[in-house]
Protein backbone atom coordinates (compact mmCIF):
# COMPACT_ATOMS: atom_id res chain seq x y z
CA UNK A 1 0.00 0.00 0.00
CA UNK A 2 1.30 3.39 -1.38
CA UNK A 3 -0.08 6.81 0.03
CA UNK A 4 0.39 9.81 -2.07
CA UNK A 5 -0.08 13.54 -1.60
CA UNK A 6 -3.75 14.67 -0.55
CA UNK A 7 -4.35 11.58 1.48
CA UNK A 8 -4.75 8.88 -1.54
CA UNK A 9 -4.20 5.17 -0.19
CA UNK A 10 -3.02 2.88 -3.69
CA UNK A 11 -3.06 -0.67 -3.48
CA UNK A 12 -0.10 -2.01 -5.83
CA UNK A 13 -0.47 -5.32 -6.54
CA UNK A 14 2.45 -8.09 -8.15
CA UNK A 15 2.43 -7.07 -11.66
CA UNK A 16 2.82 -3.31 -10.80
CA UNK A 17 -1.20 -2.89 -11.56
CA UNK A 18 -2.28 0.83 -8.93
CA UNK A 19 -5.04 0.80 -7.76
CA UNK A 20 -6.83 3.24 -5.19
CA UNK A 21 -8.38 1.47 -2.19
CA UNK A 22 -11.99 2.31 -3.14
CA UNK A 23 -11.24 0.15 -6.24
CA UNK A 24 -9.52 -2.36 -4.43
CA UNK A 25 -12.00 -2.98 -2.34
CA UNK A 26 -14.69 -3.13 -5.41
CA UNK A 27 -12.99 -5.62 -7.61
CA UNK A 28 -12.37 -7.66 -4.08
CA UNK A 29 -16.19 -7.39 -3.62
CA UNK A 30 -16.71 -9.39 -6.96
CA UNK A 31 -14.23 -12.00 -6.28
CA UNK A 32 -11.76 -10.20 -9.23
CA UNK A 33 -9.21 -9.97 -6.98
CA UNK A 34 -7.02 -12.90 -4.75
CA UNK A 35 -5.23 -11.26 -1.47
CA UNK A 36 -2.66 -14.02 0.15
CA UNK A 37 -3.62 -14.71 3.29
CA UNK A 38 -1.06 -16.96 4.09
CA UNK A 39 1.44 -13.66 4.44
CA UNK A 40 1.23 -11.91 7.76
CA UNK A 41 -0.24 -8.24 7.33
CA UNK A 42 2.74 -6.33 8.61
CA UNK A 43 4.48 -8.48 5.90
CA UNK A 44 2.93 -7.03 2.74
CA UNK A 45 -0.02 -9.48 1.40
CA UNK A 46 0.83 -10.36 -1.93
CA UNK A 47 -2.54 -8.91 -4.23
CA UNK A 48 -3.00 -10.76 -7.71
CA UNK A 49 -5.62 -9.16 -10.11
CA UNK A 50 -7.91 -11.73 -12.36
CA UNK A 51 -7.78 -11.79 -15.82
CA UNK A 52 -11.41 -10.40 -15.61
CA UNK A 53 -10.24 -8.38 -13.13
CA UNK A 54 -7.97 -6.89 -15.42
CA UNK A 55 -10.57 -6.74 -18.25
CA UNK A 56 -13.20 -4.35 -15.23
CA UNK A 57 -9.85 -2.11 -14.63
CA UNK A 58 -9.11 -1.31 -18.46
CA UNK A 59 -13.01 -0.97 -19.32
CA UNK A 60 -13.23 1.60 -16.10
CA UNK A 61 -10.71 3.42 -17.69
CA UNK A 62 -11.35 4.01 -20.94
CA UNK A 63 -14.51 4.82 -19.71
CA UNK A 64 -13.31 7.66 -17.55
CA UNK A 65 -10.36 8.88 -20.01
CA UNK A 66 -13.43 9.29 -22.26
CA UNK A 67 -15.54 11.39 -19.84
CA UNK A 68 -13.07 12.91 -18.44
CA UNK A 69 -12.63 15.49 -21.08
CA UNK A 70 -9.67 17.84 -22.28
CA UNK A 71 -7.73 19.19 -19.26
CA UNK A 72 -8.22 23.12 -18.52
CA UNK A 73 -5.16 25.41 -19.59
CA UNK A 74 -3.78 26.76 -16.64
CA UNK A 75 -4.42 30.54 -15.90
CA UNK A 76 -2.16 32.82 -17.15
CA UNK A 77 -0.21 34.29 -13.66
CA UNK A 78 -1.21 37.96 -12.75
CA UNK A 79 1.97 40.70 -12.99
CA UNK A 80 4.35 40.52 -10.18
CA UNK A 81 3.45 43.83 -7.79
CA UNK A 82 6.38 46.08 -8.02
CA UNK A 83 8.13 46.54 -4.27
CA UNK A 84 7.26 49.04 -1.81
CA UNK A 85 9.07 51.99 -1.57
């Protein structure tokens, strides 16, 4: 498990698939998903994705790469204020 800025937990499983926990816990849910419970916790559970696991992941994303749209242009930066005299 992977945290990056603003608080987002990833799951990274074997094959280097990220995921974000919400997901994770969606594909596990519909049995897409095998967690090793053999491994201790505090060891790192190995995660392996299905093949139709895979298959939900790439059609979830090509759905929201679709929808997502064009990404804004930033705003152009306002004029530095000159210094105080």
């Amino acid at each position: 498990m992977q945290t990056k800025g603003r608080g987002s937990t990833f799951v990274l499983t074997r094959d280097r698939t990220r995921m974000t926990i919400a997901t994770f816990q969606s594909l596990d849910k519909r049995g897409l998903v095998h967690l090793d419970t053999s491994v201790p916790l505090f060891q790192g559970r190995p995660i392996t994705v299905t093949a139709e696991g895979h298959r939900a992941l790439d059609q979830h994303r090509m759905h929201t790469e679709t929808t997502a749209g064009p990404a804004a242009a930033p705003s152009p930066r306002a004029p530095a204020a000159a210094p105080r005299r």
